[in-house]
C-alpha atoms as a PDB file:
ATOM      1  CA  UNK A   1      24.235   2.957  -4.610  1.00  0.00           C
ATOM      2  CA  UNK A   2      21.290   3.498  -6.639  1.00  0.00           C
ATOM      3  CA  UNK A   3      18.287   5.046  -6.310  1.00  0.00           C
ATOM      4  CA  UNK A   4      14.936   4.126  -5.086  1.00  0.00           C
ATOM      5  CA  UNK A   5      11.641   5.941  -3.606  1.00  0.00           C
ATOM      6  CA  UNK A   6       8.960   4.785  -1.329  1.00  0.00           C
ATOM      7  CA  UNK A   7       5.986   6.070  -2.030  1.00  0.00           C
ATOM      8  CA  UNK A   8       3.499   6.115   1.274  1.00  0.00           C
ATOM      9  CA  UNK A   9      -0.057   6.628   0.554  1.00  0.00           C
ATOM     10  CA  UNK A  10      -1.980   8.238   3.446  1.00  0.00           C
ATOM     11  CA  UNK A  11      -4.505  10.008   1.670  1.00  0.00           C
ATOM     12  CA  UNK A  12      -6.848   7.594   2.737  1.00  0.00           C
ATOM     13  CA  UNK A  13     -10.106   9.069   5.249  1.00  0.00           C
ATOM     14  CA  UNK A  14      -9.846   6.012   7.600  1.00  0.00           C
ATOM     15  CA  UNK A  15     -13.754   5.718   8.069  1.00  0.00           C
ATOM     16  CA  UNK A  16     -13.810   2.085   9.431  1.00  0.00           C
ATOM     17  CA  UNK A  17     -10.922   3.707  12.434  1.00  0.00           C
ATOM     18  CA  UNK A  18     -13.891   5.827  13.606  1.00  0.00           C
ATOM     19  CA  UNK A  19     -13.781   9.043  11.522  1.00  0.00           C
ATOM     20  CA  UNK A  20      -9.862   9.376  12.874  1.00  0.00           C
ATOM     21  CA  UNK A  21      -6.845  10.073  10.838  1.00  0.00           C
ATOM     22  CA  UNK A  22      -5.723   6.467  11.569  1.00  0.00           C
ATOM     23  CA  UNK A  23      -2.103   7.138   9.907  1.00  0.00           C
ATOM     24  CA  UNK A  24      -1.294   9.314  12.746  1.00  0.00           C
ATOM     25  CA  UNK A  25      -2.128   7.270  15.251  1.00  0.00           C
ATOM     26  CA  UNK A  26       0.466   6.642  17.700  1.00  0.00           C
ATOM     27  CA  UNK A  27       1.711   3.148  18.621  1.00  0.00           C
ATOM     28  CA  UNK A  28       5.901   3.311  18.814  1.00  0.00           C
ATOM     29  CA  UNK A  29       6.637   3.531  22.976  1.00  0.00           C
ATOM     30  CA  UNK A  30       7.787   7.497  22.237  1.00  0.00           C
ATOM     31  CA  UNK A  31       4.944   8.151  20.229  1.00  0.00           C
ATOM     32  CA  UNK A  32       5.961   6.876  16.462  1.00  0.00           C
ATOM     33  CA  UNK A  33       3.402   5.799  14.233  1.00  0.00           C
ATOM     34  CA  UNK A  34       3.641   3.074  11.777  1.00  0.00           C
ATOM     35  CA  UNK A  35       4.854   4.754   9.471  1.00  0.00           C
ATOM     36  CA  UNK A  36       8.271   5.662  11.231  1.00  0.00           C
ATOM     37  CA  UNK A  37       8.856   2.231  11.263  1.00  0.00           C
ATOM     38  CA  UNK A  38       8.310   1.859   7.680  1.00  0.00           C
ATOM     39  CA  UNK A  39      10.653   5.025   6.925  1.00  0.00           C
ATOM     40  CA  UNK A  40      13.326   3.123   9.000  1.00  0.00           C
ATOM     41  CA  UNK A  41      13.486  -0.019   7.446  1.00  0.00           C
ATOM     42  CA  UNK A  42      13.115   1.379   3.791  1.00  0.00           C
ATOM     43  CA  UNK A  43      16.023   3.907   4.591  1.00  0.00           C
ATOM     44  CA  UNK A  44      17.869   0.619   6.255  1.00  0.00           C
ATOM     45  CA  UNK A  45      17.033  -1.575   3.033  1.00  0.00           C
ATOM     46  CA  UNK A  46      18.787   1.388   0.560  1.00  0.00           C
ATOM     47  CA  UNK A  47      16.075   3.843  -0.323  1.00  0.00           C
ATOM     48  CA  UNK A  48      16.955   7.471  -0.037  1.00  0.00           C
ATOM     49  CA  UNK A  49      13.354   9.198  -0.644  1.00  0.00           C
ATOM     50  CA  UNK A  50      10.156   9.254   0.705  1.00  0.00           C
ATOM     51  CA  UNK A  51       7.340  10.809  -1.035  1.00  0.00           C
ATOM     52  CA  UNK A  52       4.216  11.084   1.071  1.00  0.00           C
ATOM     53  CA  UNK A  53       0.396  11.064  -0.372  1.00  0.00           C
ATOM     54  CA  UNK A  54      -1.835  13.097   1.204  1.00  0.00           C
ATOM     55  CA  UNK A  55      -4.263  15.417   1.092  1.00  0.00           C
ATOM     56  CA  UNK A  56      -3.774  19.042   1.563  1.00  0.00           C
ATOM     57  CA  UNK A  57      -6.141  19.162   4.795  1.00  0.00           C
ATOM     58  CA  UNK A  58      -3.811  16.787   6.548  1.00  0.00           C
ATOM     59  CA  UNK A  59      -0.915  18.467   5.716  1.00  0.00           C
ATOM     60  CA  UNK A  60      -0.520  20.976   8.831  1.00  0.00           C
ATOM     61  CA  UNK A  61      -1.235  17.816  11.131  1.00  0.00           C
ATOM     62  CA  UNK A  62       0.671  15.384   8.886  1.00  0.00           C
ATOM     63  CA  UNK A  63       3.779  17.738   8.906  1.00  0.00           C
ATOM     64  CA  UNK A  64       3.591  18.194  12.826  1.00  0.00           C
ATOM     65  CA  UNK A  65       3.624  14.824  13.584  1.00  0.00           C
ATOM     66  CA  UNK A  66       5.752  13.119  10.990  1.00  0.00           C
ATOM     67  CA  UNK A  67       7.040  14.921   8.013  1.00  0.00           C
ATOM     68  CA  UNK A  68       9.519  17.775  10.048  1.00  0.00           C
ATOM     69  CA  UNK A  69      11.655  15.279  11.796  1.00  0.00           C
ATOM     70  CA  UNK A  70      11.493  12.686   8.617  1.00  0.00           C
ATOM     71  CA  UNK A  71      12.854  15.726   6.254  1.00  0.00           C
ATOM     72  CA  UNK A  72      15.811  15.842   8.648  1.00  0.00           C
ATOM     73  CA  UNK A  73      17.191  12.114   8.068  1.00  0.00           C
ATOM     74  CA  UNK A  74      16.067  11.469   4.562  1.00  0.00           C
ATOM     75  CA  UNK A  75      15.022  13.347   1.236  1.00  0.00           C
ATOM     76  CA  UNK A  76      10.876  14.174   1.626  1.00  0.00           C
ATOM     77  CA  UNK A  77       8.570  15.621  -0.956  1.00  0.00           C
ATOM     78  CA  UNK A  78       4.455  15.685  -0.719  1.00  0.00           C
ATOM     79  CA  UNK A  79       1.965  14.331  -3.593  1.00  0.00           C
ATOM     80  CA  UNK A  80      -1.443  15.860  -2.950  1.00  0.00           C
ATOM     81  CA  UNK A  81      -4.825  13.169  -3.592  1.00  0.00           C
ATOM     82  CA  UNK A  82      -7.624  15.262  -3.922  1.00  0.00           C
ATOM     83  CA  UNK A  83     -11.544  13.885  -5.584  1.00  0.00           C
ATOM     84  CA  UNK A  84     -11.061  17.368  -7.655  1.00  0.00           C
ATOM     85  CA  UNK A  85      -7.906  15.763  -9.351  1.00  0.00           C
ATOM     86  CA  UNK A  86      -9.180  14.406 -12.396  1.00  0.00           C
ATOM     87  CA  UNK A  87      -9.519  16.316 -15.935  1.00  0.00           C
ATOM     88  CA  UNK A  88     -12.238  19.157 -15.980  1.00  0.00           C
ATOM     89  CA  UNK A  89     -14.974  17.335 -18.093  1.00  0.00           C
ATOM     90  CA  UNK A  90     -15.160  15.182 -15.491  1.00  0.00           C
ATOM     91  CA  UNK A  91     -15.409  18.034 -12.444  1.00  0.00           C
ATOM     92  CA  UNK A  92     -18.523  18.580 -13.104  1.00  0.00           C
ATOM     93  CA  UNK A  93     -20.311  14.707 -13.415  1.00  0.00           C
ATOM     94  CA  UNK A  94     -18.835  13.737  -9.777  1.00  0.00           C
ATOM     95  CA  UNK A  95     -18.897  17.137  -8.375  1.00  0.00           C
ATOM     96  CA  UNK A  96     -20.529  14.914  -5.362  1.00  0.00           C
ATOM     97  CA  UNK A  97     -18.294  12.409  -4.589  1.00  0.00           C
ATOM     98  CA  UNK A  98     -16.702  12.698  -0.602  1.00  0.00           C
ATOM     99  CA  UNK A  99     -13.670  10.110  -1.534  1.00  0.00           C
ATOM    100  CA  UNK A 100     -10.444  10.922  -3.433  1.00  0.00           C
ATOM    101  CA  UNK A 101     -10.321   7.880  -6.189  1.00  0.00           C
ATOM    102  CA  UNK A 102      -8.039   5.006  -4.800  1.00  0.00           C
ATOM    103  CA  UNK A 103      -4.784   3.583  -4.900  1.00  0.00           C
ATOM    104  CA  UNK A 104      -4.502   3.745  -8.469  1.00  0.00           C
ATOM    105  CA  UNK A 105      -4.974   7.715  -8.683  1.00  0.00           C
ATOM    106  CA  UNK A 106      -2.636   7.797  -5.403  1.00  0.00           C
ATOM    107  CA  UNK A 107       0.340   6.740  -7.407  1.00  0.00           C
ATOM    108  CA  UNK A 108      -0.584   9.390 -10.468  1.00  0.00           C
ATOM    109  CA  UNK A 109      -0.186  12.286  -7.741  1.00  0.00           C
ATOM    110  CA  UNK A 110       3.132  11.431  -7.223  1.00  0.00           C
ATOM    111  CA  UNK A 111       4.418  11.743 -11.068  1.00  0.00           C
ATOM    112  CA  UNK A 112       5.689  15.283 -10.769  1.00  0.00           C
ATOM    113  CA  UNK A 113       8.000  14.147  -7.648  1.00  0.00           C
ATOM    114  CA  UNK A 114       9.014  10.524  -8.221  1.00  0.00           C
ATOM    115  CA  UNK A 115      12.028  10.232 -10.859  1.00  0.00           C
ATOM    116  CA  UNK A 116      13.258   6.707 -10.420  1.00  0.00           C
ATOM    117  CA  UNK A 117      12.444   3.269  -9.819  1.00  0.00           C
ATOM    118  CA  UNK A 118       9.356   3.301  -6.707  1.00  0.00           C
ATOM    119  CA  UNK A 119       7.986   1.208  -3.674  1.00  0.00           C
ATOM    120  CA  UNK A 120       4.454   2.285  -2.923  1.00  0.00           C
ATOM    121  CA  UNK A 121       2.954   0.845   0.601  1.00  0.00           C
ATOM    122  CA  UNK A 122       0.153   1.568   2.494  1.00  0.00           C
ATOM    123  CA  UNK A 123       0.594   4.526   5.324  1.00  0.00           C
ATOM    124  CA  UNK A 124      -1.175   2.472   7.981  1.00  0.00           C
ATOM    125  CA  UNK A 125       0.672  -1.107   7.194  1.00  0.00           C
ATOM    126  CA  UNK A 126       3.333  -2.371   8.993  1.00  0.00           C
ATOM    127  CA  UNK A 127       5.662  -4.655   6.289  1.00  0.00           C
ATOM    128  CA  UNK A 128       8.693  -6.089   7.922  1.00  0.00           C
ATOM    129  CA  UNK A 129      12.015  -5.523   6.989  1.00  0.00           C
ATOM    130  CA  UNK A 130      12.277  -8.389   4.692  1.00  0.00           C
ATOM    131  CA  UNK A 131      10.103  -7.382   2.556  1.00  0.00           C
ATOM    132  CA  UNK A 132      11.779  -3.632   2.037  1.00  0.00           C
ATOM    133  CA  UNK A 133      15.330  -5.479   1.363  1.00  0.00           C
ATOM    134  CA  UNK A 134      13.912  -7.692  -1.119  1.00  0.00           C
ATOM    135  CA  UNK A 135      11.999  -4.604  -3.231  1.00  0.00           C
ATOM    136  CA  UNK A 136      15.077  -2.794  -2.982  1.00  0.00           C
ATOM    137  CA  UNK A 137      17.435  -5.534  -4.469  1.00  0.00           C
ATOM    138  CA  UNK A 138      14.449  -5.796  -7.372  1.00  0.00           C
ATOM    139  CA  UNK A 139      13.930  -2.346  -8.378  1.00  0.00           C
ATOM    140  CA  UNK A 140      17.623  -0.971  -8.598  1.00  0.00           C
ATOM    141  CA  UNK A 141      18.955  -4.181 -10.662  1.00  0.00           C
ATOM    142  CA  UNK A 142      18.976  -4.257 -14.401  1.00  0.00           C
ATOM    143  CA  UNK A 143      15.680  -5.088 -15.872  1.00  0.00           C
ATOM    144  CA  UNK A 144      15.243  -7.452 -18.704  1.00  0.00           C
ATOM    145  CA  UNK A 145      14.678  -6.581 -22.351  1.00  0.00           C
ATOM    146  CA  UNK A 146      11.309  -6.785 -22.745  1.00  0.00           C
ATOM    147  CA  UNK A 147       8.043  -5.601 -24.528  1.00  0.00           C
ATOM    148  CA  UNK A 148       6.144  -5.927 -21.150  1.00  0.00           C
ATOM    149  CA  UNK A 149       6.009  -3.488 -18.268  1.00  0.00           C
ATOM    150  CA  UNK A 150       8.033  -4.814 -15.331  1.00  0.00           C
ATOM    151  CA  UNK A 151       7.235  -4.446 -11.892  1.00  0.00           C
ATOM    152  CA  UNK A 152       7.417  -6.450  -8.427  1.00  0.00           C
ATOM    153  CA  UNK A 153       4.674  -7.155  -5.551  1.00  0.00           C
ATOM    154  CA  UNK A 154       5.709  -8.054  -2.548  1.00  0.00           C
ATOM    155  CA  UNK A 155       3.633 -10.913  -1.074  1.00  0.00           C
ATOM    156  CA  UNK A 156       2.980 -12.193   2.320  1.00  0.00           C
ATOM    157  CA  UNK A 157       1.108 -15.621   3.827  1.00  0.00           C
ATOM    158  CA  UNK A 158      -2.613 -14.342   4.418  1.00  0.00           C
ATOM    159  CA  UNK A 159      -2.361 -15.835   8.019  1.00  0.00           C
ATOM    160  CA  UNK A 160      -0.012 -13.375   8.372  1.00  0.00           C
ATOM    161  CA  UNK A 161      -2.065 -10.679   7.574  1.00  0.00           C
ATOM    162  CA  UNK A 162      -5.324 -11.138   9.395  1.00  0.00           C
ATOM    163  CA  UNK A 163      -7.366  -8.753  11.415  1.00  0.00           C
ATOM    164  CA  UNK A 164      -8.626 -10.742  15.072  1.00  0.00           C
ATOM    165  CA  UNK A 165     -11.430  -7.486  14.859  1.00  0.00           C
ATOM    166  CA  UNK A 166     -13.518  -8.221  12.066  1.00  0.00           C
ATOM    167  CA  UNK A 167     -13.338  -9.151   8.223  1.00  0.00           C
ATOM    168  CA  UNK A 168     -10.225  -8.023   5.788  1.00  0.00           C
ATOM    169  CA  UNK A 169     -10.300  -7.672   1.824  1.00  0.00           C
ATOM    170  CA  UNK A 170      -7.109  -8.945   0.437  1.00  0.00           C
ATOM    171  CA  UNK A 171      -5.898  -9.773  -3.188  1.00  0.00           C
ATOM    172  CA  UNK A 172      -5.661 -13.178  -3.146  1.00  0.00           C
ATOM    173  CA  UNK A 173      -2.659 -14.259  -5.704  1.00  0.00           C
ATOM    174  CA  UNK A 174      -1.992 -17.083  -8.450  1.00  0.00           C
ATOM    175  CA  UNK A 175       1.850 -17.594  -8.591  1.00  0.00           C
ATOM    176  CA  UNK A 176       3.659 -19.840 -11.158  1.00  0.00           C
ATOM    177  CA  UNK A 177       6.393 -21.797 -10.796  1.00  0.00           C
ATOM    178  CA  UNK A 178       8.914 -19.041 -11.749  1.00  0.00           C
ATOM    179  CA  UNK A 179       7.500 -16.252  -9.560  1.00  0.00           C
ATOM    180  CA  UNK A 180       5.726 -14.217 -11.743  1.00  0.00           C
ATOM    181  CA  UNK A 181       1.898 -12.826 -10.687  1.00  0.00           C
ATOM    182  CA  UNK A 182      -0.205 -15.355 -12.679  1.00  0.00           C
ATOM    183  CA  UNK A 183      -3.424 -13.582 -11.315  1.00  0.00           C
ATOM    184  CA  UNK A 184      -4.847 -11.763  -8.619  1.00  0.00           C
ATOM    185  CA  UNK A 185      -8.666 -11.782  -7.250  1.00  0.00           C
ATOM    186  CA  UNK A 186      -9.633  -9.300  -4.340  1.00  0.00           C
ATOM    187  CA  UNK A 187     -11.290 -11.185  -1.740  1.00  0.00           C
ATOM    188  CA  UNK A 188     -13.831  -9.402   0.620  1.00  0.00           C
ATOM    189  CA  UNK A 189     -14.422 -10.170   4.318  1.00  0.00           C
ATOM    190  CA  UNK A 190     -12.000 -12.481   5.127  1.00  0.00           C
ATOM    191  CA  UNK A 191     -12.042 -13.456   8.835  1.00  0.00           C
ATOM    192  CA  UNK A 192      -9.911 -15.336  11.090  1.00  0.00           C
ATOM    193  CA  UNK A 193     -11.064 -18.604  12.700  1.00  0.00           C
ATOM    194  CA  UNK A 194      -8.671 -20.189  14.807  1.00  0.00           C
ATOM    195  CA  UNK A 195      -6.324 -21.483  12.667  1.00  0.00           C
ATOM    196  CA  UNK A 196      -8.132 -21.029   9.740  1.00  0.00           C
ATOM    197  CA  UNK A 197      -9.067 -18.314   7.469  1.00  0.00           C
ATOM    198  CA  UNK A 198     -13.183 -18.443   6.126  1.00  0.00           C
ATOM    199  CA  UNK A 199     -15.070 -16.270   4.309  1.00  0.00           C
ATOM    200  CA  UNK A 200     -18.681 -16.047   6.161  1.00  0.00           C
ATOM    201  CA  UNK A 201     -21.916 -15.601   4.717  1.00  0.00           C
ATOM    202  CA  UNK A 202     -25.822 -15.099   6.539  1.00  0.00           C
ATOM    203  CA  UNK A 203     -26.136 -18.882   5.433  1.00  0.00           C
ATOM    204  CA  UNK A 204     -22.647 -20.472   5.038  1.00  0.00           C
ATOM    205  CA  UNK A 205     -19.254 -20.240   5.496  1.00  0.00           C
ATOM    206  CA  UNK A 206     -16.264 -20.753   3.120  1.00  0.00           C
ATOM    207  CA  UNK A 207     -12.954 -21.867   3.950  1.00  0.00           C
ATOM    208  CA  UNK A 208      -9.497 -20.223   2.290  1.00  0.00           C
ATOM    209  CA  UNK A 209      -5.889 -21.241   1.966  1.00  0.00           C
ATOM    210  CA  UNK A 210      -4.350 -19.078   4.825  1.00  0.00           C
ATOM    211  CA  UNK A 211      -0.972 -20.136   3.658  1.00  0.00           C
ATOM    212  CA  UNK A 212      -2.076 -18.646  -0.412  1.00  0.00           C
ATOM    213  CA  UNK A 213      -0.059 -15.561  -1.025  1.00  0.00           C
ATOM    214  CA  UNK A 214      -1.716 -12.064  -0.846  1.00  0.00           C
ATOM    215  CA  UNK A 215      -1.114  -8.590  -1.796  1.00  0.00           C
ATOM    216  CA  UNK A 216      -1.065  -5.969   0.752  1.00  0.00           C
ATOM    217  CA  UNK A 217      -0.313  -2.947  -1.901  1.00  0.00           C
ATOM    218  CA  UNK A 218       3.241  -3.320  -1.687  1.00  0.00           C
ATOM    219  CA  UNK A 219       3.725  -2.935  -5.029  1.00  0.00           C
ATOM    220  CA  UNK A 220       7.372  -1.977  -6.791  1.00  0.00           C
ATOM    221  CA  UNK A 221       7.515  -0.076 -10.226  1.00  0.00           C
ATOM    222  CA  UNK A 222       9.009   1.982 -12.653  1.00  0.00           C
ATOM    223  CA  UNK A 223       8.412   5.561 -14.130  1.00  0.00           C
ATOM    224  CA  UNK A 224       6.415   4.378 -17.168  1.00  0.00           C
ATOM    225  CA  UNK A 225       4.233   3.292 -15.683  1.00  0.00           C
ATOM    226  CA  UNK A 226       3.000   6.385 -14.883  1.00  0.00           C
ATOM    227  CA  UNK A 227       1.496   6.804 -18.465  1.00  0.00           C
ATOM    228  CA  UNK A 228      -0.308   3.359 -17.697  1.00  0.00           C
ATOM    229  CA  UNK A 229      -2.058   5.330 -15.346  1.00  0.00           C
ATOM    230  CA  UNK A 230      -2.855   8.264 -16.940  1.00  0.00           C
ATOM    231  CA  UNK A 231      -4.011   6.184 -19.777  1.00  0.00           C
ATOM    232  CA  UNK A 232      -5.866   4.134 -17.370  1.00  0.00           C
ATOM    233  CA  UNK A 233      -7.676   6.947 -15.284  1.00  0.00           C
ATOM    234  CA  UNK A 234      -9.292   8.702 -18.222  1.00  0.00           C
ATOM    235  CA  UNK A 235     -10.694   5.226 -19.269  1.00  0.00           C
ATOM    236  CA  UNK A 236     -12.051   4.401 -16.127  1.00  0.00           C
ATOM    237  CA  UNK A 237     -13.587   7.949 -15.441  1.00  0.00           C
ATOM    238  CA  UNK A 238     -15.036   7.749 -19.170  1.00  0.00           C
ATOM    239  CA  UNK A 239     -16.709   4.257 -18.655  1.00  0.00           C
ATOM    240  CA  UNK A 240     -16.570   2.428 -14.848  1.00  0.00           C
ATOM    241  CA  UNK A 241     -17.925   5.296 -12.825  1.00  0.00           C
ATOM    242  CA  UNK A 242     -21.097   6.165 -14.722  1.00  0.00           C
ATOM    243  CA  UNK A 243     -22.639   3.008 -13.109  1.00  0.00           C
ATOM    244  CA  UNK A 244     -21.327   3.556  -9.830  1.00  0.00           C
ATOM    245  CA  UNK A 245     -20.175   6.587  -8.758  1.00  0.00           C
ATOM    246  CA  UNK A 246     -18.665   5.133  -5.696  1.00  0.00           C
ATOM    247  CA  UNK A 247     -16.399   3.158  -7.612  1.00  0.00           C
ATOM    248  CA  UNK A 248     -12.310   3.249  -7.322  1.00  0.00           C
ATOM    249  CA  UNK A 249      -9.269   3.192  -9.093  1.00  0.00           C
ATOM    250  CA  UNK A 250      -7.044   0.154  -7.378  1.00  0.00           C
ATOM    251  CA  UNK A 251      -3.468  -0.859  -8.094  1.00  0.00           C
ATOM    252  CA  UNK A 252      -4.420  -4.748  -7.417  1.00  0.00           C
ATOM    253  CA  UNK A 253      -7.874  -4.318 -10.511  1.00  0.00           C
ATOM    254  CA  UNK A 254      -5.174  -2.168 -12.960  1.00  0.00           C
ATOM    255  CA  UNK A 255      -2.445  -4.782 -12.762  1.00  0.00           C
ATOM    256  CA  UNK A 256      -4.821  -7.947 -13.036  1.00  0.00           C
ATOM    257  CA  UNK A 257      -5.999  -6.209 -16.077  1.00  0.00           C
ATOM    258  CA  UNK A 258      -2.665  -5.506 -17.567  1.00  0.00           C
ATOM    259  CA  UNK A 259      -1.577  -9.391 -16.616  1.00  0.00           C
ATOM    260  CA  UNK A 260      -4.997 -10.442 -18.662  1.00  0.00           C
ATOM    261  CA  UNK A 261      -3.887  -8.534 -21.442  1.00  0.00           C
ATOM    262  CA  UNK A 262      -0.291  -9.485 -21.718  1.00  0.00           C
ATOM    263  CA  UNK A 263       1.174  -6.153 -21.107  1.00  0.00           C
ATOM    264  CA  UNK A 264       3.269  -6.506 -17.754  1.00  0.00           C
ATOM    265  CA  UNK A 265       5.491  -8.943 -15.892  1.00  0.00           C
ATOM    266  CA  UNK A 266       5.191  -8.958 -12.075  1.00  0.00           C
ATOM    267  CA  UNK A 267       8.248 -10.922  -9.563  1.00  0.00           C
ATOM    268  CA  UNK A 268       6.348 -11.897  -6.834  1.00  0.00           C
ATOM    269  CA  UNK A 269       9.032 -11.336  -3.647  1.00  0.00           C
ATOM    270  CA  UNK A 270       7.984 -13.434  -0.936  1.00  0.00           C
ATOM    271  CA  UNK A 271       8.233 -12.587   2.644  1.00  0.00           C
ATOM    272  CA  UNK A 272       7.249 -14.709   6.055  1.00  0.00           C
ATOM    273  CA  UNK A 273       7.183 -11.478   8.357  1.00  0.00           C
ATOM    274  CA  UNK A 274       4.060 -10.919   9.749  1.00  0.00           C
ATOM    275  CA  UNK A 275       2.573  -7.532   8.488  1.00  0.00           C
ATOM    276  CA  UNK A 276       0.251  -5.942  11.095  1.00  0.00           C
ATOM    277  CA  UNK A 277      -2.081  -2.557  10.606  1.00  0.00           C
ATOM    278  CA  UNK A 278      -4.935  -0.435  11.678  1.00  0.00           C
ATOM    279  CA  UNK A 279      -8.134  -1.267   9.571  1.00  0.00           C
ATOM    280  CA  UNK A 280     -10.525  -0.932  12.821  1.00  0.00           C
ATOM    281  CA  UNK A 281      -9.717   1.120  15.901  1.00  0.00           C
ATOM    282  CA  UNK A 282      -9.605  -2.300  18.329  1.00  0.00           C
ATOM    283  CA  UNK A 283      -6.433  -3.619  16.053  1.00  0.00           C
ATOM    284  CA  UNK A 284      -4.680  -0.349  17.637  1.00  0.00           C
ATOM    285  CA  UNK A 285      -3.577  -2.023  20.845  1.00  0.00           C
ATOM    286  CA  UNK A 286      -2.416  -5.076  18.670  1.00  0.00           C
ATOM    287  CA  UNK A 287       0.019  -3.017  16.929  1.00  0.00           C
ATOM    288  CA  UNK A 288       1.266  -1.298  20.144  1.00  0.00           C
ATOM    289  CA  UNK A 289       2.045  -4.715  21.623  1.00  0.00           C
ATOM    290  CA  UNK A 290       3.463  -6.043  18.425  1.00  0.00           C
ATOM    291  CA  UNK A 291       5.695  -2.970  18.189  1.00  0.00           C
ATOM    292  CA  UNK A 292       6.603  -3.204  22.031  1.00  0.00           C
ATOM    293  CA  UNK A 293       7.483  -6.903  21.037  1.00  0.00           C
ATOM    294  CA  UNK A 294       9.669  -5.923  18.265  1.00  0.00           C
ATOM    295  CA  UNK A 295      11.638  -3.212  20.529  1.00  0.00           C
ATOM    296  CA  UNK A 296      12.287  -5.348  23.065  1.00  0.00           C
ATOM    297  CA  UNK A 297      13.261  -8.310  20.623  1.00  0.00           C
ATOM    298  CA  UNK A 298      15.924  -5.696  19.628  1.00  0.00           C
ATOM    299  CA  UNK A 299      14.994  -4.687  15.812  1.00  0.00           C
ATOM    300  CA  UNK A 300      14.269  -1.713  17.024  1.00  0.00           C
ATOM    301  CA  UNK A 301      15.862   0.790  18.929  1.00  0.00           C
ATOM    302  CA  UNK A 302      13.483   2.474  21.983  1.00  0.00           C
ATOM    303  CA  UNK A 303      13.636   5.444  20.170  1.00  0.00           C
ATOM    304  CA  UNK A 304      13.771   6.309  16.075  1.00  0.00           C
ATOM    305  CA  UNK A 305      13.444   9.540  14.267  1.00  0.00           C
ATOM    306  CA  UNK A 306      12.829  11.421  17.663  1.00  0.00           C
END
C-alpha cells in the first residue's frame, strides 16, 4: 500500500463563525467535529497520516479535543501557520498584520513534516467519501513523464456546495474534455436562490451555472511543489502585498497562475457528494442534521474515534 498524507488546514481565525474557533465546533451525536469525519474517510480511502495546520495558540485546545485520540488510530504530526512566518526582511514591513497569510503559506508550514504524495482540505469542510477514494487512487499511481508539475483537485457541483445563510466565494472551474483544470476564477458572494445559484448586487442580480464545477481547496499534490511555494511566497511578499497589506496567498490564485503559464497539469476528480461546512455560525445546525442523517443512513457508525 502506498503512501499518502492529508494535510488539514485549521489555522484559519473563523471571524465570519463569530470570533469562535469554528474547527472545533462540535456537530458528530458524541461530540466529533468535522474533522473526525474527514480523518475517517481519508484513513478508510488508504491514507496513513494526518498532518494538522495550526497555530500554536490553538494547540492546547486543538490537542484536547482532537489531536490525542487521532494520534492513537493513525500517524499525526503538527505544522504551525503563524503571520511571523515569512523571511526577516519582511518582519518588519507587516509587523501589523492580525492574519496568518492563506492557504498557500498553509501548505509551506507543512514541508518539514510531509514526505510523500499530499491531500490538503479545509478543517471546517465536510468532503464525502468519494471524493477521498478518488484522491487517493490519483496521488499513489505512477505519474506521467512530464515537464509540468502534476497535481489533482477534487471538484464538486456548486449546488452542492451552497451556504442557505448568506453568500459563499468559490473557484469557479473551466474543465476540458479530458479532465484537466483549463482555468479557475474565484467567485465572491454566491447565494442560493431556490434552485438557482445568483450572484446579487445593490442594483442587479446575476445568475450562475449551479451544476459548473468548483473548487473547495481539495487540492492533491506532490513534494515539489513545495519549492513552487517557496518560490512563490517570496514573490508575492516582494510585490502583491505592498498595495494591500491585507492581501493572501491562495492555493486556487497560485495554481491558475501556474495553468496560465504552462507549468502544471491538474486531473480534475469529480464527485456528486454533497460537501457541507461552517462558514457562518447558523450553517452549524445544518451540519448537525446532515451528520445525524448520515449516521442513521449507516455511513457512519454512532460513534468514531471516541
Amino acid at each position: 500500500m502506498k503512501k499518502a498524507t492529508l494535510v488539514i488546514m485549521a489555522a484559519g481565525i473563523g471571524s465570519r463563525f463569530g470570533g469562535g474557533i469554528k474547527q472545533l465546533e462540535p456537530v458528530g451525536p458524541n461530540g466529533e467535529i468535522i474533522m473526525d469525519y474527514s480523518v475517517y474517510d481519508a484513513k478508510e480511502a488508504g491514507f496513513d497520516k494526518v498532518v494538522f495546520v495550526i497555530r500554536r495558540d490553538l494547540e492546547k485546545e486543538f490537542k484536547e479535543v482532537i489531536g490525542t485520540r487521532i494520534e492513537k488510530v493513525i500517524e499525526v504530526a503538527y505544522a504551525y501557520q503563524e503571520k511571523e512566518d515569512i523571511p526577516e526582511r519582511f518582519r518588519d514591513i507587516y509587523k501589523d498584520r492580525v492574519k496568518p497569510w492563506g492557504t498557500g503559506q498553509a501548505v509551506l508550514c507543512c514541508r518539514d513534516v510531509v514526505n510523500e504524495p499530499f491531500l490538503v482540505i479545509n478543517a471546517d469542510d465536510y468532503y464525502g467519501k468519494e471524493a477521498y477514494r478518488r484522491a487517493y487512487s490519483y496521488l499513489t499511481k505512477e505519474m506521467p513523464e512530464s515537464s509540468k508539475v502534476q497535481a489533482c483537485m477534487v471538484g464538486f457541483v456548486l449546488g452542492n456546495t451552497l451556504s442557505e445563510n448568506g453568500g459563499v466565494t468559490r473557484g469557479i472551474c473551466k474543465v476540458d474534455e479530458n479532465a484537466m483544470l483549463v482555468d479557475i476564477v474565484e467567485t465572491q458572494n454566491i447565494e442560493k436562490s431556490g434552485d438557482k445559484a445568483v450572484i446579487r448586487t445593490a442594483d442587479s442580480q446575476e445568475d450562475v451555472d449551479v451544476n459548473a464545477p468548483v473548487s473547495m481547496n481539495m487540492w492533491g499534490l506532490h513534494e515539489d511543489f513545495f519549492d513552487i511555494l517557496e518560490n512563490g511566497f517570496n514573490e508575492f511578499l516582494e510585490n502583491t502585498v505592498k498595495e494591500n497589506p491585507k492581501a493572501e496567498y491562495l492555493l486556487p490564485t497560485i495554481i491558475g497562475r501556474l495553468l496560465g503559464e504552462s507549468k502544471v497539469e491538474v486531473k480534475v476528480l469529480e464527485s456528486n457528494d454533497k460537501w457541507f461546512g461552517v462558514t457562518y455560525k447558523e450553517d452549524k445546525e445544518t451540519v448537525v442534521n446532515s451528520v445525524r442523517e448520515l449516521v442513521d443512513s449507516g455511513v457512519y457508525p454512532e460513534r468514531i474515534f471516541y
